[in-house]
C-alpha atoms as a PDB file:
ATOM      1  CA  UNK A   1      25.942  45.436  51.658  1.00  0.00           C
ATOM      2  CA  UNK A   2      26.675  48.039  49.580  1.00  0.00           C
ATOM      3  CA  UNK A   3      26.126  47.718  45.167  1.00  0.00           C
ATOM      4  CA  UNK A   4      29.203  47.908  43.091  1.00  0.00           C
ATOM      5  CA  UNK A   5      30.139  48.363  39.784  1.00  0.00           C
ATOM      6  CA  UNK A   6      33.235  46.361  38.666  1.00  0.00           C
ATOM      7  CA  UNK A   7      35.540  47.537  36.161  1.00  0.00           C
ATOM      8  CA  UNK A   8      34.037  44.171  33.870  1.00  0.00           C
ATOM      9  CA  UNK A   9      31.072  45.844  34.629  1.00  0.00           C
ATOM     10  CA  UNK A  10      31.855  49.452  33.468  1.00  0.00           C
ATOM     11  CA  UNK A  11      33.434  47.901  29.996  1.00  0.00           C
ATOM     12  CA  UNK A  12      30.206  45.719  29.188  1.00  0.00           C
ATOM     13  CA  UNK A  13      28.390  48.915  29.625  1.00  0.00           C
ATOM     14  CA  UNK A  14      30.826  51.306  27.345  1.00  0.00           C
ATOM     15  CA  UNK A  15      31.779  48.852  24.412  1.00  0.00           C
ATOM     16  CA  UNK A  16      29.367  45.780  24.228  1.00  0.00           C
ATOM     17  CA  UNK A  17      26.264  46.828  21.055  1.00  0.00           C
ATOM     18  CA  UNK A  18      24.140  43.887  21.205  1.00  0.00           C
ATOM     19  CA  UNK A  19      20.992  44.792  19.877  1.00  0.00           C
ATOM     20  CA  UNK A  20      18.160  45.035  22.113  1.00  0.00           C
ATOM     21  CA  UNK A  21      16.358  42.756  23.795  1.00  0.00           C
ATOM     22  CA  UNK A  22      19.916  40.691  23.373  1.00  0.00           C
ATOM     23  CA  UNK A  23      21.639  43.322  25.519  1.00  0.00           C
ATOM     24  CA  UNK A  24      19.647  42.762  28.574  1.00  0.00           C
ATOM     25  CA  UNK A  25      22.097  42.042  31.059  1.00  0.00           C
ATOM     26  CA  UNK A  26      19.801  41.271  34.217  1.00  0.00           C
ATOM     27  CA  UNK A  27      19.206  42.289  38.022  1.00  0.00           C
ATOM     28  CA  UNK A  28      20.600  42.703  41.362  1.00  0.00           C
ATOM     29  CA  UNK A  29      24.061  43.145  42.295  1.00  0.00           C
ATOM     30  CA  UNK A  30      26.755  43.596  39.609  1.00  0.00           C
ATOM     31  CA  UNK A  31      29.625  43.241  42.335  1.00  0.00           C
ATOM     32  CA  UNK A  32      28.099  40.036  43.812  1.00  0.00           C
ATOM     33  CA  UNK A  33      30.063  37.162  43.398  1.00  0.00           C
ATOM     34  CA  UNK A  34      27.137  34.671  42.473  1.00  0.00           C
ATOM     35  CA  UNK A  35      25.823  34.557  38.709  1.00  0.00           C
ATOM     36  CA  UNK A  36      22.409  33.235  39.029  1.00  0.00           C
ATOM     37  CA  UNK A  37      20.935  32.347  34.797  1.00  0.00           C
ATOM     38  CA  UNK A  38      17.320  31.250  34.688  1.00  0.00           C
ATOM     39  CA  UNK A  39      15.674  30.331  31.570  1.00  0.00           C
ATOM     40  CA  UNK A  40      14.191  33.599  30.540  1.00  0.00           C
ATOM     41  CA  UNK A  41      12.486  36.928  31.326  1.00  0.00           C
ATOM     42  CA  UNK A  42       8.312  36.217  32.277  1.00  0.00           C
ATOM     43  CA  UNK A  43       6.727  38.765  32.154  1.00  0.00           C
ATOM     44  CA  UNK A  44       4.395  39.663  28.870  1.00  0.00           C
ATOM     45  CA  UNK A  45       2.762  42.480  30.257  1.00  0.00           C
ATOM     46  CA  UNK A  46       2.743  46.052  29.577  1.00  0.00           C
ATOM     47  CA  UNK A  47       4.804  48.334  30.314  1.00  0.00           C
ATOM     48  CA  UNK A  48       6.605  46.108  32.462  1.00  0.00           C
ATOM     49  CA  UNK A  49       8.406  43.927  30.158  1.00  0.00           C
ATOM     50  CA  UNK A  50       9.514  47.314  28.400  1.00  0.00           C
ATOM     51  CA  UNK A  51      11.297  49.138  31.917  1.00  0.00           C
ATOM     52  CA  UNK A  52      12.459  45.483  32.779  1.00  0.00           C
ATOM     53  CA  UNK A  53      13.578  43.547  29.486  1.00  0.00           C
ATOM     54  CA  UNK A  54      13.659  46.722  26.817  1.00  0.00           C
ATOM     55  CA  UNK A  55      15.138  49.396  29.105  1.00  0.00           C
ATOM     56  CA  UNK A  56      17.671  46.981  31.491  1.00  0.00           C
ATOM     57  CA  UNK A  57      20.508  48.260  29.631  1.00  0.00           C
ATOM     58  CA  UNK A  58      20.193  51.966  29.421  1.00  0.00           C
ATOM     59  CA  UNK A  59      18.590  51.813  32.685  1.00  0.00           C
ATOM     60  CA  UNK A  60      22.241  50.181  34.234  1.00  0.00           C
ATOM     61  CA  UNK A  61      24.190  52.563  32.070  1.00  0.00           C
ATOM     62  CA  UNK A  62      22.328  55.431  34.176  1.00  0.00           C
ATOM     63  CA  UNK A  63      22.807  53.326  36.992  1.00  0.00           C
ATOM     64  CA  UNK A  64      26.928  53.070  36.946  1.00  0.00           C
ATOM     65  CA  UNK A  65      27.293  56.637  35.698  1.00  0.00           C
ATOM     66  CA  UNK A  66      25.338  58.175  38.737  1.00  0.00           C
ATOM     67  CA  UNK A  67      26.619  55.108  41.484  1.00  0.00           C
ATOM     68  CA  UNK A  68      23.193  54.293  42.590  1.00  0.00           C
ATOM     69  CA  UNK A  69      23.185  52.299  45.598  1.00  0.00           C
ATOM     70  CA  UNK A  70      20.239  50.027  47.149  1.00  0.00           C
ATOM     71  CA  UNK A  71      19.117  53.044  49.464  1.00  0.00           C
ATOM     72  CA  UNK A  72      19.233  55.149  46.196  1.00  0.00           C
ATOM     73  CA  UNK A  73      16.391  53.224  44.850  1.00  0.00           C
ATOM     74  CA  UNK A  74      12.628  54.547  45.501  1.00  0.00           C
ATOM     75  CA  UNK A  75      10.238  52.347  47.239  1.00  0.00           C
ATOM     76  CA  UNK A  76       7.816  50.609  44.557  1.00  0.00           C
ATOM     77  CA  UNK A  77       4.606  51.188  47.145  1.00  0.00           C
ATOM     78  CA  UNK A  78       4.848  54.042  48.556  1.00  0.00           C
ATOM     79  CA  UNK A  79       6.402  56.606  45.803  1.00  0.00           C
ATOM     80  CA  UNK A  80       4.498  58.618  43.684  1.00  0.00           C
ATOM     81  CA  UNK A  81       6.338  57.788  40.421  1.00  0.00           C
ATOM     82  CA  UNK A  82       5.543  56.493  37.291  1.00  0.00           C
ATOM     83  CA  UNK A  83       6.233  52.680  36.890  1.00  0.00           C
ATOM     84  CA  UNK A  84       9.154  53.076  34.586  1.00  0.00           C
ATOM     85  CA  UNK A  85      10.781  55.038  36.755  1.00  0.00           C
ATOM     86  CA  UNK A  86      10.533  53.956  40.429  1.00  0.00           C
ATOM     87  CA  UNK A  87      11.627  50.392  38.859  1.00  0.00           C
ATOM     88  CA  UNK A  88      15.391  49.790  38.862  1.00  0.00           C
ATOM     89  CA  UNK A  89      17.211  46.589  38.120  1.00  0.00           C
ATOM     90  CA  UNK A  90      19.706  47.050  40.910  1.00  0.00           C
ATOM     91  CA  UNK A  91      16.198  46.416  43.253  1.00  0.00           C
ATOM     92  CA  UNK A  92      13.634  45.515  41.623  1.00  0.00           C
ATOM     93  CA  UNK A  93      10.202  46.308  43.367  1.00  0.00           C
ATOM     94  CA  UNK A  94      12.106  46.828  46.588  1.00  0.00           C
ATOM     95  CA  UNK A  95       9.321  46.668  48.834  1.00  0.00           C
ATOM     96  CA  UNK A  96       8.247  43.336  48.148  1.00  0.00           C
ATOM     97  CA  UNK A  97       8.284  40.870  50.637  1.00  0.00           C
ATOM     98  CA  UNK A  98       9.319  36.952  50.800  1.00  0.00           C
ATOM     99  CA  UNK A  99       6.440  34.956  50.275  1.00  0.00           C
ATOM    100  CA  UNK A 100       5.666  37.478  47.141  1.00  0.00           C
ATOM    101  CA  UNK A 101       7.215  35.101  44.252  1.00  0.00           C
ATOM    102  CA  UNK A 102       7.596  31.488  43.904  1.00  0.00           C
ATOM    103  CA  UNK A 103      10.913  31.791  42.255  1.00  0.00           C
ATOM    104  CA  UNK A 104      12.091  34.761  44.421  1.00  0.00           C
ATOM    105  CA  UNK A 105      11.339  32.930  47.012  1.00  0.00           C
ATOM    106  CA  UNK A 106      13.511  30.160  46.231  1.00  0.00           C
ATOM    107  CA  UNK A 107      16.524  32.539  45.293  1.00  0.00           C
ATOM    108  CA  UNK A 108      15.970  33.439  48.850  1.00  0.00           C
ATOM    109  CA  UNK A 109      15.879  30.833  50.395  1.00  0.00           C
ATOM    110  CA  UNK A 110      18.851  29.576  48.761  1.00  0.00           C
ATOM    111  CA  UNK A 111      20.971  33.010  49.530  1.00  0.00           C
ATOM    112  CA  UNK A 112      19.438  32.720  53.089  1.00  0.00           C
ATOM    113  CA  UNK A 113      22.048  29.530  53.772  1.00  0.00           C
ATOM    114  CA  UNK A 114      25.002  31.120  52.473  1.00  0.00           C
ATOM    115  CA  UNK A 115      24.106  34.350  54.964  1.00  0.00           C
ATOM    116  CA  UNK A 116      25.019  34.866  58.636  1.00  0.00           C
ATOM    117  CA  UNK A 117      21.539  34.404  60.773  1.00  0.00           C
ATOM    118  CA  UNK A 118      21.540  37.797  61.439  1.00  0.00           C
ATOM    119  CA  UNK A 119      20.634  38.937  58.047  1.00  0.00           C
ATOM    120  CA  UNK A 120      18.492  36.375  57.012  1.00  0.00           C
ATOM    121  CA  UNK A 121      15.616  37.201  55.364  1.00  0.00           C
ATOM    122  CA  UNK A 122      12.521  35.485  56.605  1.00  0.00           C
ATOM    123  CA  UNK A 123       8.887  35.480  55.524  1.00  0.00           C
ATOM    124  CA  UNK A 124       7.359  38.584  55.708  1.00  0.00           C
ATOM    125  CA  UNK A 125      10.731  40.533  55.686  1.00  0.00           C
ATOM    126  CA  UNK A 126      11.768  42.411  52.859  1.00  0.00           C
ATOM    127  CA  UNK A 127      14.085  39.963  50.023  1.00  0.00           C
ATOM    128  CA  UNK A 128      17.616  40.733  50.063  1.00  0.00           C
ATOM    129  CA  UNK A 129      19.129  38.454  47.931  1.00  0.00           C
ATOM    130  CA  UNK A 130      19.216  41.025  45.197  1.00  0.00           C
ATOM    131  CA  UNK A 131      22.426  42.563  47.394  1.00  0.00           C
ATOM    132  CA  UNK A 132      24.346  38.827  47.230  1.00  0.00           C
ATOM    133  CA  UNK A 133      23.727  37.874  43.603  1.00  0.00           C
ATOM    134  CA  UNK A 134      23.255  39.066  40.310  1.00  0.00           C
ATOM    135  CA  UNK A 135      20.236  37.571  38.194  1.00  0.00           C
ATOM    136  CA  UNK A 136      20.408  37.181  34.383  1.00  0.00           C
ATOM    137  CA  UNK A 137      17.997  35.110  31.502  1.00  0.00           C
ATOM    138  CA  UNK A 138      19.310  32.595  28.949  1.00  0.00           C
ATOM    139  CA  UNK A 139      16.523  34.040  26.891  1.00  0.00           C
ATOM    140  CA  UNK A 140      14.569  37.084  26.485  1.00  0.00           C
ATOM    141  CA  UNK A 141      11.697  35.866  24.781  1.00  0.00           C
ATOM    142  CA  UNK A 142       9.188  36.676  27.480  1.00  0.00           C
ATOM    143  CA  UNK A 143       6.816  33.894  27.974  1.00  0.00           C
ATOM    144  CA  UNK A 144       4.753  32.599  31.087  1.00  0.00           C
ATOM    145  CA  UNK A 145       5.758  28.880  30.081  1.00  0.00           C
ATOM    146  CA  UNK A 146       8.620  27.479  29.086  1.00  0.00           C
ATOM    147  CA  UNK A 147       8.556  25.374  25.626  1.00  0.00           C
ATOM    148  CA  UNK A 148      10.687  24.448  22.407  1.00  0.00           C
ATOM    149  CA  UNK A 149      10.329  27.623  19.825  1.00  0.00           C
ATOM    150  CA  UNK A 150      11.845  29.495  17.228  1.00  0.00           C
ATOM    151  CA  UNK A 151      12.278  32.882  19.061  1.00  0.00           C
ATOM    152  CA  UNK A 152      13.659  31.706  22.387  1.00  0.00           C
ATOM    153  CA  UNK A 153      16.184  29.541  20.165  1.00  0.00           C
ATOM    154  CA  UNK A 154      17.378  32.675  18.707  1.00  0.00           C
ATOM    155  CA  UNK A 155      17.301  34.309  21.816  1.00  0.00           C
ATOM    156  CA  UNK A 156      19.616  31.818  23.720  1.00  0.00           C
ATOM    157  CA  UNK A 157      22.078  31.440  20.433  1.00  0.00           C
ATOM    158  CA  UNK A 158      22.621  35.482  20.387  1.00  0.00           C
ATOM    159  CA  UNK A 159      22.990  35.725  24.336  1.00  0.00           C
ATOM    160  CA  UNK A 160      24.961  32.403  24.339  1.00  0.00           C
ATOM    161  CA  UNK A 161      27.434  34.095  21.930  1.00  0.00           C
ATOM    162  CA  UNK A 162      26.948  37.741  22.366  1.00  0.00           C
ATOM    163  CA  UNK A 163      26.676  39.441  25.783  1.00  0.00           C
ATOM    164  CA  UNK A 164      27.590  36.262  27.583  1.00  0.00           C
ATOM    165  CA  UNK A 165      30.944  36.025  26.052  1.00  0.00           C
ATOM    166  CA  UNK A 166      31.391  39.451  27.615  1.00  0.00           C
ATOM    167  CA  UNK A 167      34.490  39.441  31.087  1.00  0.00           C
ATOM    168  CA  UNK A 168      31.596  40.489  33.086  1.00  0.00           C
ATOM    169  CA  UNK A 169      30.041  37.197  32.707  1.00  0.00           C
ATOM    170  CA  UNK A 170      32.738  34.798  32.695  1.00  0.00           C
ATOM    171  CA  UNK A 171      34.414  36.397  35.852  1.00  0.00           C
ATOM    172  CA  UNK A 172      32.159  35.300  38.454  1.00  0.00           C
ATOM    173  CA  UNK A 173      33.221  32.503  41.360  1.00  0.00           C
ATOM    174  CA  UNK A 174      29.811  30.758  41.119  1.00  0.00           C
ATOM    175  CA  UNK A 175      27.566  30.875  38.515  1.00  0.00           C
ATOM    176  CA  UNK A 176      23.961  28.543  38.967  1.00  0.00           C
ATOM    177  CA  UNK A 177      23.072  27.647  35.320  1.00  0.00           C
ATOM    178  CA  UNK A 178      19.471  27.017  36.543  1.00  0.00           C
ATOM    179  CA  UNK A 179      17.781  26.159  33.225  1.00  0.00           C
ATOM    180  CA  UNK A 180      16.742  22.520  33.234  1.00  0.00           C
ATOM    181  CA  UNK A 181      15.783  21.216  29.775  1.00  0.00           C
ATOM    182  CA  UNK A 182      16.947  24.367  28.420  1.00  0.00           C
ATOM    183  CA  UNK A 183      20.262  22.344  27.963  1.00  0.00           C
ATOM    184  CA  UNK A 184      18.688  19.890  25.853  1.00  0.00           C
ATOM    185  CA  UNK A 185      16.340  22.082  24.214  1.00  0.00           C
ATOM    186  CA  UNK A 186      18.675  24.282  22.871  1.00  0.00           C
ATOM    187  CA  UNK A 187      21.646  21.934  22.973  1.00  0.00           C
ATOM    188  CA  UNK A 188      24.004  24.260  24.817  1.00  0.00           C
ATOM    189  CA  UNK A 189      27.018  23.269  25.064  1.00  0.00           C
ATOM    190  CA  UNK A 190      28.678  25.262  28.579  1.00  0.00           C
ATOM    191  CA  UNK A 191      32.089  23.858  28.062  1.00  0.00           C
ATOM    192  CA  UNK A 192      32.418  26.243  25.563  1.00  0.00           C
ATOM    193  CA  UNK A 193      30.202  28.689  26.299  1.00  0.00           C
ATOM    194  CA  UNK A 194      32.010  29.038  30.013  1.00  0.00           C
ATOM    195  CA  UNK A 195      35.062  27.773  29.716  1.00  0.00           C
ATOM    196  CA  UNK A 196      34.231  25.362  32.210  1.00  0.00           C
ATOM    197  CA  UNK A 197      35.282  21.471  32.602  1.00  0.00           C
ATOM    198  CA  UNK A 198      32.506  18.949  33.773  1.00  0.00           C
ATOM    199  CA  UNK A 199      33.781  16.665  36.672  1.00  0.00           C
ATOM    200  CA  UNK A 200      32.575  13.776  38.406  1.00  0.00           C
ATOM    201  CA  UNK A 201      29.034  12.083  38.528  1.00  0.00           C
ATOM    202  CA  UNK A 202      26.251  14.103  39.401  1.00  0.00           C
ATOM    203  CA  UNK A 203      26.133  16.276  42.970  1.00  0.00           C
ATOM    204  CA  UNK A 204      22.575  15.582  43.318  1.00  0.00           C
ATOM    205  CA  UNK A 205      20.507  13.217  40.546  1.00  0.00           C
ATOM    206  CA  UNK A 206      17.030  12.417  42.018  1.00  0.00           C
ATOM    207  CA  UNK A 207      13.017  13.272  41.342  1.00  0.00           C
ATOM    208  CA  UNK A 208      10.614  15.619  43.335  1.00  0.00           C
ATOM    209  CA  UNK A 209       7.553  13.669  41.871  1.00  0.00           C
ATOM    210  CA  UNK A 210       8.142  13.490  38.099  1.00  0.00           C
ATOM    211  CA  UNK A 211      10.685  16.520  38.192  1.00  0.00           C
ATOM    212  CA  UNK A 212      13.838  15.600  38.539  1.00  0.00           C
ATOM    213  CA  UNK A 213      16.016  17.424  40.393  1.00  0.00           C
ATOM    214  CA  UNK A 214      19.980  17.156  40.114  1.00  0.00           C
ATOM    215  CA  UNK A 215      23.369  18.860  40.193  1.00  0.00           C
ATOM    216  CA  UNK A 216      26.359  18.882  37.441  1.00  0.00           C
ATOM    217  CA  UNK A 217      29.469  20.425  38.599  1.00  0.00           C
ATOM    218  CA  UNK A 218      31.505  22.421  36.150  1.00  0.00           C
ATOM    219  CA  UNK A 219      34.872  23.824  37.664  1.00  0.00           C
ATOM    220  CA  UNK A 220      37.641  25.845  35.680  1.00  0.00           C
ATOM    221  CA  UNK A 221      41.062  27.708  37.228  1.00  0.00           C
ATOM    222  CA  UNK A 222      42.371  31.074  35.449  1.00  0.00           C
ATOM    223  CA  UNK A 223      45.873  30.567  33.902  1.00  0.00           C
ATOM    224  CA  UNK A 224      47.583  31.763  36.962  1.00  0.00           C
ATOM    225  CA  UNK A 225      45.663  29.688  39.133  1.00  0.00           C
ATOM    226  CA  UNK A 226      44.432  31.954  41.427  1.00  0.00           C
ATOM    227  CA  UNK A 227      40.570  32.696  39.807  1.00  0.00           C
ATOM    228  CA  UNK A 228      38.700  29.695  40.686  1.00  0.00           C
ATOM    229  CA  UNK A 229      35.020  29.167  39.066  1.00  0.00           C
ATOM    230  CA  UNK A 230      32.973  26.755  39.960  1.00  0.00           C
ATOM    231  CA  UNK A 231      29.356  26.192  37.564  1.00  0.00           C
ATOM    232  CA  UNK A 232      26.475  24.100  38.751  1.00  0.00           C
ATOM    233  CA  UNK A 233      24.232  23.218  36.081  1.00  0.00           C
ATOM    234  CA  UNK A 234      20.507  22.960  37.897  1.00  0.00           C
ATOM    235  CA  UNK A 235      16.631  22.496  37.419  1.00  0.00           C
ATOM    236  CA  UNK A 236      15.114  25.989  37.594  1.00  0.00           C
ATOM    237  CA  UNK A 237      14.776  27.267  41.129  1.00  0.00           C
ATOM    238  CA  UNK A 238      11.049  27.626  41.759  1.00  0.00           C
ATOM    239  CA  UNK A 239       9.082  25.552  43.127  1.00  0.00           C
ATOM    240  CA  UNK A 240      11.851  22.802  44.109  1.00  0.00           C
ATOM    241  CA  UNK A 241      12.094  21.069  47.171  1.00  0.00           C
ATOM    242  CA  UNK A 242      13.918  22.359  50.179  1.00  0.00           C
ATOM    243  CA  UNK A 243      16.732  19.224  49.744  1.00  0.00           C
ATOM    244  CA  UNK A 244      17.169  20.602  46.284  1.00  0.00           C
ATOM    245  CA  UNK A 245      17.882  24.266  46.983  1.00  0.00           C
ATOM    246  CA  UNK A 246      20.001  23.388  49.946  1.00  0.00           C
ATOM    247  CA  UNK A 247      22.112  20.539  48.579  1.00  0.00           C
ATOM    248  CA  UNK A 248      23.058  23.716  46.074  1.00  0.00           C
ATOM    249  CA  UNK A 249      23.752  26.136  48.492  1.00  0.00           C
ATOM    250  CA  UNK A 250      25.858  23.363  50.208  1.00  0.00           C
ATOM    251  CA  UNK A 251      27.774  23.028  47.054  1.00  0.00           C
ATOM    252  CA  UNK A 252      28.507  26.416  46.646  1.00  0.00           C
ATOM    253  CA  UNK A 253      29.304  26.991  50.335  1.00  0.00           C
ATOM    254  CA  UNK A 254      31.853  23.740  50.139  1.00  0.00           C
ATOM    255  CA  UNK A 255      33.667  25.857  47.551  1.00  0.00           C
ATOM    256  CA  UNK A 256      33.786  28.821  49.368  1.00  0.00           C
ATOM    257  CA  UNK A 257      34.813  28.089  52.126  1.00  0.00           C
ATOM    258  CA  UNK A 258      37.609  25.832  50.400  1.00  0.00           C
ATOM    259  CA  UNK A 259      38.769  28.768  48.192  1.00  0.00           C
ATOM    260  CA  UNK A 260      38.235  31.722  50.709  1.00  0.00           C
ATOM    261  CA  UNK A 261      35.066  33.554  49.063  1.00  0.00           C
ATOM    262  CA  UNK A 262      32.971  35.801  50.773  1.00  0.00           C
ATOM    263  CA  UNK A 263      29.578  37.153  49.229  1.00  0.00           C
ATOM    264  CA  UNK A 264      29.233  39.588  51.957  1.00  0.00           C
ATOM    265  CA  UNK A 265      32.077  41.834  49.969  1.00  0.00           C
ATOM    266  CA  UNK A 266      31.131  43.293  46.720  1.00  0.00           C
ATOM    267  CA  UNK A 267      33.979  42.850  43.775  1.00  0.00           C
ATOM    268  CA  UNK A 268      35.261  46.148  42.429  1.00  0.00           C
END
């Protein structure tokens, strides 16, 4: 799989002056054709959440202008770098392994159904699901737990309306709005924020314990007809049961396979 940069891509980059953090635009793939939006950025520590949360948009911008590929990216372990700049978004701490992350895990796992077996990651292999989907934050008020607050409210209203509203965002096939309560929280309202339609009763509406776990369905055509979007509003990924993570993949696969996507080809 190679990384691509679409034209959306390029004009987010050139025109879009969201102040930072609000800019941060996320990881992986920018020519995948699965949006995956968790709740926000985690990490609080030094000088991580700078090169990851403070730096992700100057860092892409270097990124696009030089076409820097996976294989372009140093290895976390073994170069001799400093942190800030062996780290790139494109592949984040590329030698890490599954079984590494919880929630990386999961995004794995998940990616892992929609793959042929023959590029599968399994446990102890190195992830790949940064090459199949692009990873973004409703929020970037780092925090280690989620809860109500001031800052992430302000956080989700000026990504919500800023960098969101940007064509690079609203022209994926499949986004996963992964963000649980966040919806409630926050009272987000993705009909507008998307341009999506909800439809139907719920995919998936059940509880793994005392967390529930369920599926809404959003789906939306362009004018034309020929640019269709499906959004699946979700619990957060990590630490979800396997029925969970594949009854999503099986959604998304459904509407693949109905519509003719392929994640194996990058947009351009």
């Amino acid at each position: 799989m190679i990384a691509s940069y679409p034209d959306s891509f390029k004009k987010l980059l050139d025109e879009f002056k969201g102040s930072e953090p609000s800019n941060y635009i996320g990881q992986g793939n920018p020519g995948a054709k699965i949006l995956i939006i968790g709740k926000e950025t985690t990490t609080t520590k030094e000088p991580f959440v700078s090169f990851e949360t403070y730096d992700n948009f100057s860092t892409w911008q270097k990124n696009q202008r030089n076409q820097i590929d996976f294989s372009d990216v140093p290895d976390w372990e073994t170069t001799n770098l400093p942190l800030a700049e062996k780290y790139n978004p494109l592949f984040p701490y590329n030698s890490h392994r599954v079984g590494w992350s919880k929630t990386w895990d999961a995004y794995q796992k998940f990616v892992n159904y929609l793959l042929p077996e023959e590029i599968v990651a399994k446990r102890g292999q190195q992830y790949n699901f940064w090459q199949y989907s692009f990873i973004t934050e409703l929020s970037t008020n780092n925090m280690n737990y989620s809860r109500p607050n001031r800052l992430t409210a302000d956080s989700v209203n000026a990504r919500l309306n800023g960098i969101f509203q940007q064509d690079f965002f609203q022209q994926f096939p499949i986004i996963i709005f992964a963000v649980f309560r966040y919806y409630d929280w926050y009272k987000i309202d993705i009909e507008n924020c998307f341009n999506q339609k909800h439809i139907g009763p719920p995919v998936l509406d059940k509880h793994n314990g005392r967390i529930p776990e369920f599926i809404h369905e959003h789906i939306n055509f362009s004018p034309d007809g020929k640019k269709p979007r499906l959004l699946l509003h979700t619990n957060h990924f990590a630490m979800r049961s396997h029925d969970f993570i594949k009854a999503v993949a099986d959604e998304c696969k459904k509407f693949m396979d109905k519509y003719g996507i392929s994640i194996l080809k990058s947009a351009k």
